[in-house]
Protein backbone atom coordinates (compact mmCIF):
# COMPACT_ATOMS: atom_id res chain seq x y z
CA UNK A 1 78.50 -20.97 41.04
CA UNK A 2 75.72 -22.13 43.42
CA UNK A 3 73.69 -19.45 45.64
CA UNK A 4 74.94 -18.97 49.34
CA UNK A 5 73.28 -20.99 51.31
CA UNK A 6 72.06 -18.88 54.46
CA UNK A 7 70.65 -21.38 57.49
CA UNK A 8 68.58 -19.13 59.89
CA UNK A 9 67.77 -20.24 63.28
CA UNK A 10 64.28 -18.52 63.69
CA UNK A 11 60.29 -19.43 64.76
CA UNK A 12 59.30 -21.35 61.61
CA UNK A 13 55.58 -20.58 62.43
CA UNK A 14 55.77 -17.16 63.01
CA UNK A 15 54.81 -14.70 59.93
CA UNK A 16 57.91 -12.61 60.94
CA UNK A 17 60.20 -15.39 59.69
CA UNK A 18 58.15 -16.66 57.15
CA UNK A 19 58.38 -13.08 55.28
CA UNK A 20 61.77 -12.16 56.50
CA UNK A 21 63.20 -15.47 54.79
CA UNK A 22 61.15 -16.13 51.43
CA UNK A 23 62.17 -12.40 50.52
CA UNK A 24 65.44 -13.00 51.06
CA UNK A 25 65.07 -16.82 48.98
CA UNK A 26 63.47 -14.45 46.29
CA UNK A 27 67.12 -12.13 46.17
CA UNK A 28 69.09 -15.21 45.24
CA UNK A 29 69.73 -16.91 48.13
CA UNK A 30 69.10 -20.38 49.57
CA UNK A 31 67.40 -20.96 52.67
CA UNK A 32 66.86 -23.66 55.07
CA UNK A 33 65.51 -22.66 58.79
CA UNK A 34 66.19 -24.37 61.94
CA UNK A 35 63.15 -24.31 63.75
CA UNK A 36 61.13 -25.93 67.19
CA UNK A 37 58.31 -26.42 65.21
CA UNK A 38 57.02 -27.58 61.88
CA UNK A 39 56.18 -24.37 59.71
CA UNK A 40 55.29 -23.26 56.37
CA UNK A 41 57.83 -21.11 55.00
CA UNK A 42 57.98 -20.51 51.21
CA UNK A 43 61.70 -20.51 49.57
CA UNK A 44 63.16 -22.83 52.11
CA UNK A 45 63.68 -26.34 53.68
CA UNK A 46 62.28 -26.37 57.47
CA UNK A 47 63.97 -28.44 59.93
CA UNK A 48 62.14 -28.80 62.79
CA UNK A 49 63.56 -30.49 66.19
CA UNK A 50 60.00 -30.67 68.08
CA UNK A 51 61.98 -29.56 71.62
CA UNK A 52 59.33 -29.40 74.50
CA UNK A 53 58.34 -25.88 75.96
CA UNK A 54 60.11 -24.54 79.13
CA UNK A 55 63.22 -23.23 79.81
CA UNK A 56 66.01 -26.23 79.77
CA UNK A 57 65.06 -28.06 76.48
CA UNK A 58 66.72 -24.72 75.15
CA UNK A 59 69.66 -26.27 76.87
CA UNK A 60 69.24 -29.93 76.34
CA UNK A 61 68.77 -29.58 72.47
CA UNK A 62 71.86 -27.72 71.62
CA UNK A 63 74.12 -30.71 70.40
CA UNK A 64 71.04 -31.73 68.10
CA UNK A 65 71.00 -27.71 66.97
CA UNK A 66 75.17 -28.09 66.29
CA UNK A 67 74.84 -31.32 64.61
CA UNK A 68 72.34 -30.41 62.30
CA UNK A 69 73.94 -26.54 61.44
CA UNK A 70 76.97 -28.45 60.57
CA UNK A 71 75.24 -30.84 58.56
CA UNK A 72 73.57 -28.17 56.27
CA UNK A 73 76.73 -26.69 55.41
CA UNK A 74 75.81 -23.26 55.93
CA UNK A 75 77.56 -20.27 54.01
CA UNK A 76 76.05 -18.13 56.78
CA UNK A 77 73.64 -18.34 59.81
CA UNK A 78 71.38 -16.06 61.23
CA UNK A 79 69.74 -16.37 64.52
CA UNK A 80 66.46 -14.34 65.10
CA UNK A 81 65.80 -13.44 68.98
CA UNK A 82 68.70 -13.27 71.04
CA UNK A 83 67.35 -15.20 74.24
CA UNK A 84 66.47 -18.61 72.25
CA UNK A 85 67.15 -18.92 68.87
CA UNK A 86 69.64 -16.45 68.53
CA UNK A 87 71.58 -18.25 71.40
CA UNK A 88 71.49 -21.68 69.31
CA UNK A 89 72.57 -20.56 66.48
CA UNK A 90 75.69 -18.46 68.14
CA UNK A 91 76.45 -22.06 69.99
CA UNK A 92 76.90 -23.23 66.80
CA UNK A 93 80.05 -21.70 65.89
CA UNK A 94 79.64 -20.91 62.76
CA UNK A 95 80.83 -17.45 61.36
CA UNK A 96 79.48 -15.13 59.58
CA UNK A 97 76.59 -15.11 62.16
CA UNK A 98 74.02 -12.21 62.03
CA UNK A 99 71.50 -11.73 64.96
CA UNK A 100 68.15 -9.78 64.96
CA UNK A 101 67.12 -8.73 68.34
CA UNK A 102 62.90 -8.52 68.40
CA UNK A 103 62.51 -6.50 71.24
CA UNK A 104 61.41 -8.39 74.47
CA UNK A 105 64.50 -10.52 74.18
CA UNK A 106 67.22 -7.35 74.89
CA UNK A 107 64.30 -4.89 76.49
CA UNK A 108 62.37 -6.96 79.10
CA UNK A 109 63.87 -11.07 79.65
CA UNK A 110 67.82 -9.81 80.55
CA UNK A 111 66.49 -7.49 82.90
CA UNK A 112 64.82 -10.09 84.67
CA UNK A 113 67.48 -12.79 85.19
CA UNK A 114 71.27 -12.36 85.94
CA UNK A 115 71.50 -15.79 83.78
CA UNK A 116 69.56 -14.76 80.90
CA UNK A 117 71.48 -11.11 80.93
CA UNK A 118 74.58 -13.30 80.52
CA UNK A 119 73.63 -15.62 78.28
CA UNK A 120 72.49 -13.13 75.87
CA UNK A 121 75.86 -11.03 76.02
CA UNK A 122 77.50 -14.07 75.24
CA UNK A 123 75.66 -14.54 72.75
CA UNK A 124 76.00 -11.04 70.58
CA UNK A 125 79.74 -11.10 71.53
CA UNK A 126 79.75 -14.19 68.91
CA UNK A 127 77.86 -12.09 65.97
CA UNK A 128 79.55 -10.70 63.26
CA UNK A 129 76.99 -8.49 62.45
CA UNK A 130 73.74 -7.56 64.27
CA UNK A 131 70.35 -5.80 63.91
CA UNK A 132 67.21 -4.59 65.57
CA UNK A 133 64.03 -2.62 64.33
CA UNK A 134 64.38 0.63 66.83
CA UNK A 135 67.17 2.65 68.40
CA UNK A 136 66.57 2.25 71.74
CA UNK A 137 67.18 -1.84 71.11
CA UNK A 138 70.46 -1.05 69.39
CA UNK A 139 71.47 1.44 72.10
CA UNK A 140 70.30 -1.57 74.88
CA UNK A 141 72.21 -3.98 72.56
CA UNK A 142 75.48 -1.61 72.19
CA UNK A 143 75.57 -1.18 75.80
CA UNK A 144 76.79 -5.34 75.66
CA UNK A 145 79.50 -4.01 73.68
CA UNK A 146 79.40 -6.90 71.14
CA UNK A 147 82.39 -6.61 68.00
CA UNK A 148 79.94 -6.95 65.66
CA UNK A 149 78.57 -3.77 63.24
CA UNK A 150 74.67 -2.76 64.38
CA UNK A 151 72.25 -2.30 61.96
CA UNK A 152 68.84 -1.23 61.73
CA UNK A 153 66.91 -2.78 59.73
CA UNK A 154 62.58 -3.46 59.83
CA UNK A 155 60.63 -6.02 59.03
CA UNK A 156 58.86 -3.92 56.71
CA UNK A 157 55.56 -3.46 55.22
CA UNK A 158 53.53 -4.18 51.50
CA UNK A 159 53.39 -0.32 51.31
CA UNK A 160 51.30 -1.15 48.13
CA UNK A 161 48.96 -2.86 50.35
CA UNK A 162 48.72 -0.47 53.00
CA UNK A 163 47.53 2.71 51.00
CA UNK A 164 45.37 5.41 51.69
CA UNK A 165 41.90 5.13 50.77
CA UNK A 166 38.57 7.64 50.66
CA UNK A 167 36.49 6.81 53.48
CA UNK A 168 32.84 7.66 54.63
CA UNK A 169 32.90 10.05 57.49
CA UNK A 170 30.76 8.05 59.88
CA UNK A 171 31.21 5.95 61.69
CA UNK A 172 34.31 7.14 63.09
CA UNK A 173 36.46 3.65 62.87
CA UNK A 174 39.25 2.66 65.15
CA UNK A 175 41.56 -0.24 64.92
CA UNK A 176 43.47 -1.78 67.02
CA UNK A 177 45.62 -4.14 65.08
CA UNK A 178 47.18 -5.86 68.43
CA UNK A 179 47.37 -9.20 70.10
CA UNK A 180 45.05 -9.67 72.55
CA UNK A 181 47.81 -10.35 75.29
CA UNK A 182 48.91 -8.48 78.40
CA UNK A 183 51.57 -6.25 77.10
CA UNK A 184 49.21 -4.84 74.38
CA UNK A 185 46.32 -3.31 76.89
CA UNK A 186 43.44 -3.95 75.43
CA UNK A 187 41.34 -3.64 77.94
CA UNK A 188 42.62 0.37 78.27
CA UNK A 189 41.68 0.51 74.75
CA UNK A 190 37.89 -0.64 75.76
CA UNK A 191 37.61 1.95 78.64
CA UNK A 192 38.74 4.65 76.22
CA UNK A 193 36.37 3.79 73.62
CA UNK A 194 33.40 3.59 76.42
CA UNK A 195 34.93 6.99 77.94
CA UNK A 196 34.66 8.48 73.97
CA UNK A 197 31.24 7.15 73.63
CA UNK A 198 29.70 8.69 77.09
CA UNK A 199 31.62 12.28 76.12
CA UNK A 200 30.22 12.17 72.70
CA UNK A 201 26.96 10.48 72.80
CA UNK A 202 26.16 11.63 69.41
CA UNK A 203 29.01 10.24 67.29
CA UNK A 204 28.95 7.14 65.95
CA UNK A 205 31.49 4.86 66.66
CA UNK A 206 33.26 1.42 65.90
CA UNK A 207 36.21 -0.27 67.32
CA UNK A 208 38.02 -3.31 65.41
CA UNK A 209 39.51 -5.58 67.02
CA UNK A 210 42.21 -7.41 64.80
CA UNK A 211 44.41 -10.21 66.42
CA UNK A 212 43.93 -12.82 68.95
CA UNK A 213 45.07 -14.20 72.57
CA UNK A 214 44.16 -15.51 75.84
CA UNK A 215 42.51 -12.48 76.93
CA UNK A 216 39.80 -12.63 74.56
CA UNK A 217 36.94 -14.41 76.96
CA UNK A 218 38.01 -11.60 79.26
CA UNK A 219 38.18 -8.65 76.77
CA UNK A 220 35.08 -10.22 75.81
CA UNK A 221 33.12 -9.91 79.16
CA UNK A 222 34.99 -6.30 79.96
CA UNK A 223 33.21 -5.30 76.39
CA UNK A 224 29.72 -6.30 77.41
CA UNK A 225 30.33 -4.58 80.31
CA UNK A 226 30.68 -1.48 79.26
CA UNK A 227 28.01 -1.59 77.12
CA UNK A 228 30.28 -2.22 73.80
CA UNK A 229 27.75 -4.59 72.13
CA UNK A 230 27.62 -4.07 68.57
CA UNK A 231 30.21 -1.17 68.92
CA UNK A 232 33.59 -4.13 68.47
CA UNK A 233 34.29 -5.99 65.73
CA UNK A 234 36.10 -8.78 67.22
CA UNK A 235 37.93 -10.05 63.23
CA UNK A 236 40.13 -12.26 65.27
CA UNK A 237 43.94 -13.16 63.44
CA UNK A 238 43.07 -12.38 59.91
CA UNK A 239 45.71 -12.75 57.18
CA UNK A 240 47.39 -9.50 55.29
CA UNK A 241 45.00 -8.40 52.72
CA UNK A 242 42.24 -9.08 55.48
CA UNK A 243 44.18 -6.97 57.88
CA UNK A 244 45.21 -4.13 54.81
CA UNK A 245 41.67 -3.92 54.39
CA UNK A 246 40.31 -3.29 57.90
CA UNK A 247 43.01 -0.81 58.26
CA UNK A 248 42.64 1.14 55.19
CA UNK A 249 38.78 1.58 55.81
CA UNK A 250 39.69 2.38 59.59
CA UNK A 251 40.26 6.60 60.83
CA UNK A 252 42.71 6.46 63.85
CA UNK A 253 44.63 3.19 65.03
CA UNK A 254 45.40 2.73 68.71
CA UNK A 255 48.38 0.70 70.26
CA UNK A 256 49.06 1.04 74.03
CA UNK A 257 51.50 -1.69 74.80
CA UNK A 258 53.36 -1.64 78.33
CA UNK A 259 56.56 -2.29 76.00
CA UNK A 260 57.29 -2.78 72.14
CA UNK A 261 59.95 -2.42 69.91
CA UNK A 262 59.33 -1.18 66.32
CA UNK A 263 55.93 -1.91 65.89
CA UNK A 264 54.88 -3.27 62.55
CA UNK A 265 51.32 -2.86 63.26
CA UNK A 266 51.98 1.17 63.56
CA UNK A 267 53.72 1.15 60.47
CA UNK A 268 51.18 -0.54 58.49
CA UNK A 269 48.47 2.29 60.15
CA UNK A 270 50.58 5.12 59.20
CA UNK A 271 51.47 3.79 55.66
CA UNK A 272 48.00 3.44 55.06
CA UNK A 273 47.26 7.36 56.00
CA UNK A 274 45.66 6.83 59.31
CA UNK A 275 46.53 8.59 62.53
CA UNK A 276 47.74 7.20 65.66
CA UNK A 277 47.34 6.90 69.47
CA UNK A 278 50.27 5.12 70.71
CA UNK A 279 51.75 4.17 74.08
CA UNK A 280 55.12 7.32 74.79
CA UNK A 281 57.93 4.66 73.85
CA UNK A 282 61.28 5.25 72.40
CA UNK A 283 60.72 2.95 70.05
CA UNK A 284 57.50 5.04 68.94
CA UNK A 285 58.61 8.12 69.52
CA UNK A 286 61.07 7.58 66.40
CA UNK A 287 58.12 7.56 64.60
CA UNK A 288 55.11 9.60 65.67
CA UNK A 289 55.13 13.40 66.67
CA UNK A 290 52.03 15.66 66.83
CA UNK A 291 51.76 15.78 63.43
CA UNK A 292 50.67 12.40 63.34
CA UNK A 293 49.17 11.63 66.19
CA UNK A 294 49.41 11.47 70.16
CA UNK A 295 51.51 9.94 72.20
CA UNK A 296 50.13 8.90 75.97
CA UNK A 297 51.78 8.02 78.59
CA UNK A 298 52.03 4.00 79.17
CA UNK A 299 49.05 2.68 81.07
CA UNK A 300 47.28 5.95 81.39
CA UNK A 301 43.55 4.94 80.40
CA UNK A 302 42.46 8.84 81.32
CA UNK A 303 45.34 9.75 78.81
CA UNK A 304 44.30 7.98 76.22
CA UNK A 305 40.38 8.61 76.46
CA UNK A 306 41.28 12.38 76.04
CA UNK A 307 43.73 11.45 73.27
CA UNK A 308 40.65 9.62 71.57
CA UNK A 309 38.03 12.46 72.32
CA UNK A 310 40.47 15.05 71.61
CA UNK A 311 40.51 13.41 67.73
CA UNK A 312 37.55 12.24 67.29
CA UNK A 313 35.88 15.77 67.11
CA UNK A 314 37.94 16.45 63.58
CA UNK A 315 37.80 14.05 60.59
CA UNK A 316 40.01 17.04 58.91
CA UNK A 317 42.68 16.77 61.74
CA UNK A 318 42.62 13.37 61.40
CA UNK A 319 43.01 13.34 58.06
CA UNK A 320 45.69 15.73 58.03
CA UNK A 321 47.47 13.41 60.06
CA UNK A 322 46.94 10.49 57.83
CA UNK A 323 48.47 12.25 55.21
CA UNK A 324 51.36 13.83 57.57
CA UNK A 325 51.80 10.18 58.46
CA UNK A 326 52.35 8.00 54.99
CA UNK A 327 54.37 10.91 54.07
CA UNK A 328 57.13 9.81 57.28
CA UNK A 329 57.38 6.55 56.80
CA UNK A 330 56.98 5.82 52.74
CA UNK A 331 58.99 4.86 51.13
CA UNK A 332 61.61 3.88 54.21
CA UNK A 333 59.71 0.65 56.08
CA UNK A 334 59.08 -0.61 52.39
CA UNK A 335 59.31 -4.39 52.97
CA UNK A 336 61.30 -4.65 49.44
CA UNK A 337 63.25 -1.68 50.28
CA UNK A 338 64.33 -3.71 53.47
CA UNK A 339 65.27 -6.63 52.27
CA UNK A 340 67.35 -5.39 49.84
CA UNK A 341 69.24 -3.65 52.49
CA UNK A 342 69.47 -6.81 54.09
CA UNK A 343 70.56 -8.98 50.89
CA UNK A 344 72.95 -6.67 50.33
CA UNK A 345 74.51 -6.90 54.10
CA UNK A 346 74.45 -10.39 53.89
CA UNK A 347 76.47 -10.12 50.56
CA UNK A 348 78.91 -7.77 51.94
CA UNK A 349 79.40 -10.70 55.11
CA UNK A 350 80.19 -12.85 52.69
CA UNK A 351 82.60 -11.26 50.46
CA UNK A 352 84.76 -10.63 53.28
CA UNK A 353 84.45 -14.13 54.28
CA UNK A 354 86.18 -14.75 50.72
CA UNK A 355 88.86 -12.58 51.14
């Protein structure tokens, strides 16, 4: 008997899908992926349609999306983010479908646009079964009132990657593992740090920088500044060991987004026995308390300097928290943990297809 063939409908070049699908070509499954754009994903066959950017080609490529679903002969399809992909691949038809909401796609876009609110109800009212990484999307999700079972289930991380480590005691290192976009506030995260450095004159301190984005010229200028030379370490998109590396040598991680979903980035900091400063989201409230770390309120730079000031006085609290912190969340965001769950669901789909 041949493997199920499971066609996803997802970003082929982001590392989200990439990991999400070779895991689940490693459990026994085959893969193809339905994709915009060309992409590297190991364990399956990309199909890209090279659609144009906006809004409509969405739209306009749907009969090309149907045509080639059909055409691959799919046991099952899953669509990742509800708002574009996830709507092709529920246009499609096909059943069992799966969806995975991502976060901006069910928090932010359908509260923007009567159409896209919609569109995207229509769309999870066509999924037999559907997850998301945090409560608060599944609560946003159930309040469509799709049939289909919600799940949730993370994108997980290489917990034997992200371990705690001994560190020196100075410099006191921060990371911020976000994109240098918008949402993620970086530029709060440069006031704190020159805030924490004008407070405590005598500590030394370093802030790394890891991701990348159109803010960086900007970030860039704000940095010099505020007098941040040779206090950043701008590593720029670095790949996972890179990034396990600068975190596990790192003291406290910040994240201040406006909005977020399960963060991955937080749960690679906390696996590796760091504590956190993070933005007061649901979605991060699930995970962090004040054993951990703080919680500030979103977009409060004063906040978050006396967060970072409040910490940075105690490399025993902060180590406590570390500890406190891979403790919660090990081994439960386990990336293989994860996709087993998710092997297993998409097994279960497909035995009651059978029957």
């Amino acid at each position: 008997m041949s493997d199920p063939h499971l066609v996803f409908v997802a970003d082929a070049t982001s590392v989200h899908t990439r990991r999400w699908v070779s895991a689940i070509a490693e459990r026994g499954f085959r893969c193809s992926v339905i994709s915009r754009h060309e992409g590297d994903v190991p364990g399956a066959e990309v199909h890209a349609l090279h659609t144009p950017d906006g809004r409509w080609p969405w739209l306009a490529a749907l009969p090309r999306v149907r045509s080639l679903a059909r055409s691959l002969r799919p046991d099952l399809m899953h669509g990742h983010y509800l708002t574009s992909y996830g709507f092709w691949a529920g246009s499609v038809g096909h059943h069992p479908l799966v969806l995975s909401a991502w976060g901006s796609d069910v928090l932010v876009s359908p509260r923007q646009s009567r159409l896209v609110r919609a569109l995207t109800g229509w769309t999870l009212r066509r999924a037999d079964l559907i997850t998301a990484d945090s409560q608060d999307m599944l609560e946003a999700i159930a309040a469509y009132r799709p049939r289909a079972a919600l799940h949730q289930v993370l994108w997980g991380v290489d917990t034997a990657k992200f371990v705690a480590v001994h560190k020196a005691p100075s410099p006191l290192r921060l990371v911020s593992p976000r994109n240098w976009e918008p949402n993620y506030r970086i530029d709060l995260v440069l006031h704190a740090v020159a805030q924490l450095r004008e407070r405590r004159p005598m500590l030394p301190v370093e802030l790394h920088l890891c991701g990348g984005g159109p803010l960086e010229s900007a970030l860039r200028a704000q940095a010099e500044s505020l007098g941040l030379q040779g206090v950043v370490h701008w590593h720029g998109r670095v790949d996972e060991d890179r990034l396990a590396e600068i975190v596990r040598n790192a003291h406290l991680a910040v994240s201040v987004p406006e909005s977020d979903a399960t963060s991955v980035a937080l749960l690679e900091a906390m696996a590796a026995g760091l504590a956190v400063v993070v933005s007061d989201l649901p979605a991060n409230r699930q995970w962090v308390d004040g054993r951990g770390g703080r919680l500030v309120p979103v977009g409060d730079g004063a906040a978050l300097a006396q967060a970072l000031v409040e910490l940075a006085g105690d490399l025993q609290v902060l180590e406590a928290m570390g500890r406190h912190n891979r403790r919660r969340v090990v081994p439960e965001v386990s990336r293989d943990e994860q996709m087993d769950r998710m092997a297993a669901l998409y097994r279960e789909l497909l035995g009651q297809r059978g029957r």
